[in-house]
Protein backbone atom coordinates (compact mmCIF):
# COMPACT_ATOMS: atom_id res chain seq x y z
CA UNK A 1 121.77 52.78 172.19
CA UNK A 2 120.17 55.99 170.75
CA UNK A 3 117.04 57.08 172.92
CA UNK A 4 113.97 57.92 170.81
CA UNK A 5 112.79 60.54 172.72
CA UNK A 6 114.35 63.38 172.00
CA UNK A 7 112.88 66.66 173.99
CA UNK A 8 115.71 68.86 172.94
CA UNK A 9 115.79 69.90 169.26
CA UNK A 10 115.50 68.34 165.90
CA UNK A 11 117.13 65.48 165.17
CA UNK A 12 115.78 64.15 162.07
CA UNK A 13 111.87 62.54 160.64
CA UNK A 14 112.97 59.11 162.40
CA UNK A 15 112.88 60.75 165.63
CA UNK A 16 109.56 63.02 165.18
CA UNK A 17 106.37 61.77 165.73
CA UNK A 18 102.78 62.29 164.69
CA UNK A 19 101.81 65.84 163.04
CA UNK A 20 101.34 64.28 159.60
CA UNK A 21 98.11 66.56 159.04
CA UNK A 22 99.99 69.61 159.98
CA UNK A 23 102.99 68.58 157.84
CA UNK A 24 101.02 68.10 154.78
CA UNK A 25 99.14 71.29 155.20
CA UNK A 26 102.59 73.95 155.95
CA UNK A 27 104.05 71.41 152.79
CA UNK A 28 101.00 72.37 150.74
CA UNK A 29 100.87 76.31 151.56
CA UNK A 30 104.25 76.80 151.55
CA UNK A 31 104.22 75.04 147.68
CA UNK A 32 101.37 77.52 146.86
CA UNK A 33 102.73 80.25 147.96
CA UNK A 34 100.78 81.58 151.20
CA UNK A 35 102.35 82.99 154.01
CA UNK A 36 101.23 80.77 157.55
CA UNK A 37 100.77 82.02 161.20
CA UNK A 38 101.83 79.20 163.49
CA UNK A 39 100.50 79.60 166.82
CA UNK A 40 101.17 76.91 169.49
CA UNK A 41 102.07 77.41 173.51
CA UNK A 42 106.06 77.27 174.31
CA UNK A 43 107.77 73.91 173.93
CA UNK A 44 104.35 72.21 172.03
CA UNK A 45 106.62 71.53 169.20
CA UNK A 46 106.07 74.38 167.06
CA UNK A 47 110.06 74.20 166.09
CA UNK A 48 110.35 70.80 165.16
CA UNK A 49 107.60 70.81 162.74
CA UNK A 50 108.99 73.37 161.27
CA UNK A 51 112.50 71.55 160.42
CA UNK A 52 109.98 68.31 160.00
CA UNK A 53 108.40 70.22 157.23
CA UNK A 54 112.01 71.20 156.24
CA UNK A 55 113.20 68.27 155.73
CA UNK A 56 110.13 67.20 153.76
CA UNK A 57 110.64 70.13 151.29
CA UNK A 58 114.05 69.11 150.53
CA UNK A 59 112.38 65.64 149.90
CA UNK A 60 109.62 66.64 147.59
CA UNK A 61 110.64 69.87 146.02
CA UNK A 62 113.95 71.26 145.31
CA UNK A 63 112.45 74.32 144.36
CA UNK A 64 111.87 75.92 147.40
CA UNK A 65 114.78 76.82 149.77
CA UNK A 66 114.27 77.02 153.38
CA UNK A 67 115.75 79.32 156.14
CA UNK A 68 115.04 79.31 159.78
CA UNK A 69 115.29 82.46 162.22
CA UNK A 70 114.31 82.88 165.86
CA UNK A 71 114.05 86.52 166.71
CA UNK A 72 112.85 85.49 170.91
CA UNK A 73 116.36 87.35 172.00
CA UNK A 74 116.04 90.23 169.54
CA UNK A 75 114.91 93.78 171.20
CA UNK A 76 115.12 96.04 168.16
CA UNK A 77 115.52 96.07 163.80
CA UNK A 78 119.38 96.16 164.51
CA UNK A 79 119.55 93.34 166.53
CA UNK A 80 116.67 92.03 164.04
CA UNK A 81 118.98 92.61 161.23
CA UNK A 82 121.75 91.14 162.83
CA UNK A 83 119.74 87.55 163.31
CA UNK A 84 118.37 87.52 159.87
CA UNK A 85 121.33 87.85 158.33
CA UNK A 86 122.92 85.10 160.38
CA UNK A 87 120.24 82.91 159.35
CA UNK A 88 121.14 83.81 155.21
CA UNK A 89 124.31 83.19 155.46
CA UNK A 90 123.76 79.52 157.61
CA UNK A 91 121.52 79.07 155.20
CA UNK A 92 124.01 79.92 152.23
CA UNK A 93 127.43 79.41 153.16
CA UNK A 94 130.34 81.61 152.30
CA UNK A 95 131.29 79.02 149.78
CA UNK A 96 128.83 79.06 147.95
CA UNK A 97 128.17 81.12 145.28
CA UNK A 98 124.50 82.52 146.61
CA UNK A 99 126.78 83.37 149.79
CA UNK A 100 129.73 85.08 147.99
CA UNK A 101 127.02 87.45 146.49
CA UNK A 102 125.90 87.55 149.85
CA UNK A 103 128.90 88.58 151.60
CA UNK A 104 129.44 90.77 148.37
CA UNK A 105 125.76 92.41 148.73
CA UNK A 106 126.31 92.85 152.29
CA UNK A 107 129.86 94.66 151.72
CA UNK A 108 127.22 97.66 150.92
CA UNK A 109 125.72 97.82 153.70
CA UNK A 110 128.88 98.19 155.65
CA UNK A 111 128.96 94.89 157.98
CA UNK A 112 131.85 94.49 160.57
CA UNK A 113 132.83 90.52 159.09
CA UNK A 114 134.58 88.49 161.68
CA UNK A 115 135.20 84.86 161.80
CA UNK A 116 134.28 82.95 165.19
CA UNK A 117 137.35 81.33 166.73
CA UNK A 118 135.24 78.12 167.92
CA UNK A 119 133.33 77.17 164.44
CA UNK A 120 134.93 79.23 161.78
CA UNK A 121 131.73 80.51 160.46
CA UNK A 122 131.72 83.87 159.53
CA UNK A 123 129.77 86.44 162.17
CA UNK A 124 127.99 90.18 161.74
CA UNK A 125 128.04 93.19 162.73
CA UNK A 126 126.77 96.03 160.98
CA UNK A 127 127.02 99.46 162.35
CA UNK A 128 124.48 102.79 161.61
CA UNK A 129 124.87 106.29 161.76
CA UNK A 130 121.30 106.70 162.24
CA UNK A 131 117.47 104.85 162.27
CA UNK A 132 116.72 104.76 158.16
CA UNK A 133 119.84 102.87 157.94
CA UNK A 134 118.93 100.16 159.82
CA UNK A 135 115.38 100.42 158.10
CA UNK A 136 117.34 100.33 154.65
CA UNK A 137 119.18 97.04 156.08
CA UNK A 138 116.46 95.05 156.71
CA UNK A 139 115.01 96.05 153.25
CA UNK A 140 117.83 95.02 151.68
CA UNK A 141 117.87 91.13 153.42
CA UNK A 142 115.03 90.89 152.27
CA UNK A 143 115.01 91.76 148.85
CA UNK A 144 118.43 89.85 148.15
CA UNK A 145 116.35 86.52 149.16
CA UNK A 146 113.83 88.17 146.48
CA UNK A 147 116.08 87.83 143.74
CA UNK A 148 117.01 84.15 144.25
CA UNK A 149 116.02 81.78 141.61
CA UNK A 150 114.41 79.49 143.84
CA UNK A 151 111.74 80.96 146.14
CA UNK A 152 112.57 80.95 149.75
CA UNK A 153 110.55 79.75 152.69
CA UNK A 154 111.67 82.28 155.67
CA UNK A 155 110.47 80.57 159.29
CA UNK A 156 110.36 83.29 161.83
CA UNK A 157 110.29 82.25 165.62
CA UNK A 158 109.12 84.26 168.18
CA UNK A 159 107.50 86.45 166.10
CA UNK A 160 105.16 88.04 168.85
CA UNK A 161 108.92 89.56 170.14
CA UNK A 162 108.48 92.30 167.06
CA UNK A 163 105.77 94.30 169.64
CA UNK A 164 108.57 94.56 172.38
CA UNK A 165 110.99 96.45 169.73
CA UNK A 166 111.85 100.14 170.50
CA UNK A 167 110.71 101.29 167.39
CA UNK A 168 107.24 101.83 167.06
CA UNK A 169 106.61 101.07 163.21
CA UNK A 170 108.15 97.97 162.81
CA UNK A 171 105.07 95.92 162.26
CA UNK A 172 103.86 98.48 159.34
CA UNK A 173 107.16 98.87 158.55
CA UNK A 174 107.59 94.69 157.56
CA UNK A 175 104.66 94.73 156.15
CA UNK A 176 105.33 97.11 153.82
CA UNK A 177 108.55 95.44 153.00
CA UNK A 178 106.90 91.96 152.50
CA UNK A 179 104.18 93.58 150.67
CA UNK A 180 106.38 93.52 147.84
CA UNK A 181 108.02 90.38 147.94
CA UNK A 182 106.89 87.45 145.25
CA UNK A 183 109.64 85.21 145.89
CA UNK A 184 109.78 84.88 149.52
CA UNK A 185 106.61 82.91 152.00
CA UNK A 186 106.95 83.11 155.31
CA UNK A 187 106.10 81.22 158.21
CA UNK A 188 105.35 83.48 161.43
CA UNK A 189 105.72 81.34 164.17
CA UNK A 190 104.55 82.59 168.14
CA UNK A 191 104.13 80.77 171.56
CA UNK A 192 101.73 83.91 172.92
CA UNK A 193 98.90 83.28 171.60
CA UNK A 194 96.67 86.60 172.32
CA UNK A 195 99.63 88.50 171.14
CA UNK A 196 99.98 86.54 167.59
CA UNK A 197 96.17 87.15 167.41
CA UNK A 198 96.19 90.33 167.71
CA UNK A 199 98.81 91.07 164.98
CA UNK A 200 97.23 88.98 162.21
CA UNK A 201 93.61 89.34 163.08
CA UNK A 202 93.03 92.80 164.54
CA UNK A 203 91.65 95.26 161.77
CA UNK A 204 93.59 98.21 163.19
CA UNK A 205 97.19 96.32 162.72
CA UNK A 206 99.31 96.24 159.72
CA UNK A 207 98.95 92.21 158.81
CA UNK A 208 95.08 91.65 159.34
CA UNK A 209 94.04 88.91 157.31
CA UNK A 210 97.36 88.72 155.52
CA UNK A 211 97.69 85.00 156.57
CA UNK A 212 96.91 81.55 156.86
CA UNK A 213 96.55 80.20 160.43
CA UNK A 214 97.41 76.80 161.80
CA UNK A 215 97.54 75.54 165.40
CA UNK A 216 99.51 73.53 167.14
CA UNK A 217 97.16 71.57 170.13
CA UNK A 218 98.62 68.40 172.42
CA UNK A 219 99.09 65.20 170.08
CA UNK A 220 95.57 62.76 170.85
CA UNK A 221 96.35 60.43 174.00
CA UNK A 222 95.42 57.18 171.56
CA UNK A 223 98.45 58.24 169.56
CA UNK A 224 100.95 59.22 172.12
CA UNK A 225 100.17 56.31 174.29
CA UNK A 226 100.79 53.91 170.90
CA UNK A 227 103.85 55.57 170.18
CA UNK A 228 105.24 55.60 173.21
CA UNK A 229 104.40 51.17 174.15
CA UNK A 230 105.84 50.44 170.20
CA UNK A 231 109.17 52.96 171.26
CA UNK A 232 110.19 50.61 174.43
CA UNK A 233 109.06 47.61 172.71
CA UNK A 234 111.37 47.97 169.46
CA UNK A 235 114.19 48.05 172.35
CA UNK A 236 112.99 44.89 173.86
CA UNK A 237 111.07 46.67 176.73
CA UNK A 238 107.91 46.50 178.31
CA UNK A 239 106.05 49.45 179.93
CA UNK A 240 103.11 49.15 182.01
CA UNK A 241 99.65 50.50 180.33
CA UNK A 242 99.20 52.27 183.63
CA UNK A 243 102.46 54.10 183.23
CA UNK A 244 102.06 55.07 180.03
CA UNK A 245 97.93 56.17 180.76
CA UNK A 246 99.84 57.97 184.24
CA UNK A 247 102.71 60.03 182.02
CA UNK A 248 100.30 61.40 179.59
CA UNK A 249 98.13 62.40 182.05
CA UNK A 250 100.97 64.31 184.42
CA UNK A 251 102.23 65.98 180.97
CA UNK A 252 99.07 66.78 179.82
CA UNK A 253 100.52 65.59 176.50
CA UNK A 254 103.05 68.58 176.04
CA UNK A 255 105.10 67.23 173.94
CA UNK A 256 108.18 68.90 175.48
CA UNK A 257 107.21 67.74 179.01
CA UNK A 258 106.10 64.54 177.53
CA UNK A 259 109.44 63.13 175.98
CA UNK A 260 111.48 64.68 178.19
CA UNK A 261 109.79 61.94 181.34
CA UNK A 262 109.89 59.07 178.95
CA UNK A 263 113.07 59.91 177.98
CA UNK A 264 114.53 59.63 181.38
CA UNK A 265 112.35 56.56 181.91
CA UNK A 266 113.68 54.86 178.72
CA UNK A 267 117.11 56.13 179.88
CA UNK A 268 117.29 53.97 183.03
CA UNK A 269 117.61 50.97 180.66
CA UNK A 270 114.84 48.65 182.64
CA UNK A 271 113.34 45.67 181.17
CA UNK A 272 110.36 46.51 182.56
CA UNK A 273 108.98 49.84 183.53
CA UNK A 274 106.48 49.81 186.29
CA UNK A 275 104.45 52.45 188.23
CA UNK A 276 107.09 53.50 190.73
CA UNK A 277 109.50 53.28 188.34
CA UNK A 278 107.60 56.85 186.55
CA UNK A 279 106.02 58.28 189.74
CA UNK A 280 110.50 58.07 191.23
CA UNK A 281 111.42 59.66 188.35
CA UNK A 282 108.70 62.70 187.43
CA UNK A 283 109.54 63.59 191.28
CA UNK A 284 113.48 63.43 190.24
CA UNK A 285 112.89 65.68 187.66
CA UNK A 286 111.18 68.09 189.37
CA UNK A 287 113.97 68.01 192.14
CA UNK A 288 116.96 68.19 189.71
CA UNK A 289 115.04 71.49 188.59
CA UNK A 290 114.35 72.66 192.23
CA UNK A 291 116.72 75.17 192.04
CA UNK A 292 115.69 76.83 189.59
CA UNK A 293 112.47 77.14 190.15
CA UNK A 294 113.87 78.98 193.49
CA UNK A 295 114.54 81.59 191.41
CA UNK A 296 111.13 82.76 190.67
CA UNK A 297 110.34 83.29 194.60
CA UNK A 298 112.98 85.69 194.64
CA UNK A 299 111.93 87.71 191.64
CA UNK A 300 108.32 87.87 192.52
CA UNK A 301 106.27 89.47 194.85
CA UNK A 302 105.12 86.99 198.04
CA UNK A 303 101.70 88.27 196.53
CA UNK A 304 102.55 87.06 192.56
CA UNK A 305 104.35 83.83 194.17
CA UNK A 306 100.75 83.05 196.21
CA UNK A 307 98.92 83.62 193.12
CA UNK A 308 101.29 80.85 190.92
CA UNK A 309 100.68 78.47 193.49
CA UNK A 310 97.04 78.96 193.78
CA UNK A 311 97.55 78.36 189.94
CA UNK A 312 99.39 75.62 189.95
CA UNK A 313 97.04 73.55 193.04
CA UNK A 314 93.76 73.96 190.46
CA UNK A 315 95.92 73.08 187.53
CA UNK A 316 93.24 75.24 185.08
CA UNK A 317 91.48 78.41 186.32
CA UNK A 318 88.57 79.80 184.30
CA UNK A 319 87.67 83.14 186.40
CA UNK A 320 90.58 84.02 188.25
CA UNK A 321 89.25 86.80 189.70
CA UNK A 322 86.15 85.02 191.68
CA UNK A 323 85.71 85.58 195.23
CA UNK A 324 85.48 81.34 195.66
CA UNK A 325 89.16 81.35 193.87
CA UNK A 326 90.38 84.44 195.75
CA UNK A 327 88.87 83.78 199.31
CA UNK A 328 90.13 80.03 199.01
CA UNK A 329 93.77 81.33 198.54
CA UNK A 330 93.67 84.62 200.96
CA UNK A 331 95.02 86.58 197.65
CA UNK A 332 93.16 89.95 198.51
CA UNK A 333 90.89 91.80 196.22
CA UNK A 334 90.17 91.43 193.23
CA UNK A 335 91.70 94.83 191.50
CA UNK A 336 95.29 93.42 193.23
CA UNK A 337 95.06 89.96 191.80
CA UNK A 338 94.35 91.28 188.24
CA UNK A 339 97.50 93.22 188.14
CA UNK A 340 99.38 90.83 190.09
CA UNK A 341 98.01 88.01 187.25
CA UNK A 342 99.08 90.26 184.64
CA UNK A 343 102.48 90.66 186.07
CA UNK A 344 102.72 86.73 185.91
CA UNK A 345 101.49 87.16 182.19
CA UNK A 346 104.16 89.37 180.93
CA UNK A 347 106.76 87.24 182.20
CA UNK A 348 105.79 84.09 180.70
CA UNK A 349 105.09 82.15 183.86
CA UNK A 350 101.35 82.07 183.17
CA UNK A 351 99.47 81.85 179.95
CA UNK A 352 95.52 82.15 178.65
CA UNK A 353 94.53 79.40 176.88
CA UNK A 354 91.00 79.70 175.20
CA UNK A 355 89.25 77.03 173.40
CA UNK A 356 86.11 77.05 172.02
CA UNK A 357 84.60 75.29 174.64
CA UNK A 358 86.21 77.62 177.68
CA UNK A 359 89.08 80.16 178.32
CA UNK A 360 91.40 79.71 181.24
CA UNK A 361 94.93 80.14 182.78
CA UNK A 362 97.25 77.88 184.16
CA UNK A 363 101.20 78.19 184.96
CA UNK A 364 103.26 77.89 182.02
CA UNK A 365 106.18 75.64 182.99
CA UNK A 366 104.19 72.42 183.62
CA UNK A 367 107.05 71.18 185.62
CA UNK A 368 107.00 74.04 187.89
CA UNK A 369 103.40 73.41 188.31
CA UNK A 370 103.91 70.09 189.63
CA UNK A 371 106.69 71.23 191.24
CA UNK A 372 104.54 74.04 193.00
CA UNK A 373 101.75 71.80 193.56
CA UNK A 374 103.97 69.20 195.38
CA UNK A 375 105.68 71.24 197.80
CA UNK A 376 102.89 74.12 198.80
């Protein structure tokens, strides 16, 4: 029996839920031609709305051809280069004729072509005798999706990663490039919110104002809670109001976190889920992941490690640096727990979340935070 919660990719509209609103709206710019900054925190669901609104293009419009890239693992415009033409040629295979201009186009740019022994798909590898080269490259990608006859929808994940590259220009450097381009909307996806904000709405930076942006907030409890009583019920089983009121309030409604508990839940094929039945396995999950969690202790500083528990015990922290918060926790003045927060910052294990009510900062990794919260 297939489970339908799926926390781990896209696997088709039957399995997504919710997010008509946002669906309509990326359907709507992306037929009208405006480019989209997509801001939500890590594993919200940011990627599966985007092959949601995929699949809902090739529904409505064969006009517009879509093409996904995440750039999260890239460091420079080679490696850059390297992804994005990846994604061209998934996205137009070999055998096709847009991909045997492809692969012809490409032949002038002087790509190492190799065939990868486990799926047969063709793989990349361009080489450069020096910076401009790689420059010219990524110009070139670009502008062959330019001259298709159908305009393209490019998707890029991760796109915060960009102010990590070596090179210093590439943000004016895109810019320019896109600039230019009719034929091609794009979709600029990013989990780091402050950083994504500062690249499309900071005056000094090369794409102020050059986009449209939607966010990507926790689906309403009302919704999740109906979804998830109607998705054991079509199977014949029952789940406890409590349970369901207890999971979304433990997740916080991430959707990641979310389906991943009523996944194992719905997993232990039970005619009847009941309070223990969640509380035995949200503590299983954060055991099975014990391990890993480990990991951080011995990467951090027993200062940075005191500081994501304090974190994690108040679940939300508005002023961090507060003698109250800092006194409570014995985590020393307040000069050392600024830089120790902003070590915890850079490597994604905490993030600032500001509303328009409040700002504050909690530990990324909800499970960790329970996790953290149970056993300090």
């Amino acid at each position: 029996m297939d489970n339908p919660f799926v926390f781990n990719g896209y696997r088709g509209k039957e399995y997504f839920f919710d997010r008509e609103k946002e669906t309509i709206l990326l359907l709507q710019h992306a037929l009208s031609g405006v480019n989209v900054t997509l801001i939500a925190q890590r594993r919200m669901g940011k990627t599966g709305l985007i092959f949601r609104l995929f699949d809902e293009l090739k529904t409505t419009s064969s006009t517009i051809t879509p093409i996904y890239v995440d750039i999260f693992a890239t460091r420079d415009i080679a490696e850059l280069n390297h992804t994005l033409a990846s994604a061209i040629l998934a996205a137009f295979p070999e055998s096709s004729s847009i991909g045997h201009r492809f692969i012809s186009m490409l032949k002038g740019l002087r790509p190492l072509v190799g065939i990868d022994p486990l799926t047969g798909t063709p793989q990349l590898q361009f080489t450069y005798q020096n910076p401009s080269e790689k420059e010219q490259t990524l110009e070139g990608l670009l502008l062959f999706l330019e001259k298709q006859d159908k305009p393209v929808l490019l998707a890029i994940d991760e796109f915060q990663q960009i102010r990590d590259y070596k090179e210093d220009n590439i943000e004016a450097l895109l810019r320019t490039y896109i600039q230019r381009l009719h034929n091609v909307r794009f979709i600029f996806c990013g989990s780091k919110k402050h950083m994504m904000a500062d690249i499309f709405s900071n005056p000094q930076r090369p794409f102020f104002a050059s986009t449209q942006f939607v966010g990507l907030d926790a689906i309403p409890s009302e919704n999740y809670a109906h979804y998830i009583r109607k998705s054991f019920s079509d199977h014949d089983r029952q789940i406890d109001d409590e349970v369901v009121d207890f999971i979304l309030q433990w997740t916080r409604r991430h959707t990641y976190y979310t389906q991943r508990v009523c996944h194992d839940l719905f997993a232990l094929n039970l005619p009847h889920v009941a309070m223990a039945d969640a509380t035995q396995c949200c503590s299983r999950l954060l055991t099975l992941n014990e391990p890993y969690f480990l990991q951080y202790k011995q990467l951090l500083t027993s200062g940075q490690w005191n500081l994501l528990i304090a974190l994690a015990k108040e679940q939300e922290v508005e002023q961090p640096y507060a003698h109250a918060f800092l006194s409570r926790y014995n985590l020393g003045s307040t000069s050392v727990a600024r830089r120790q927060l902003q070590t915890l910052i850079d490597k994604d294990l905490v993030f600032q979340e500001t509303t328009k009510e409040r700002s504050y900062y909690s530990v990324a990794d909800l499970f960790l935070l329970r996790w953290l919260a149970r056993e300090y």
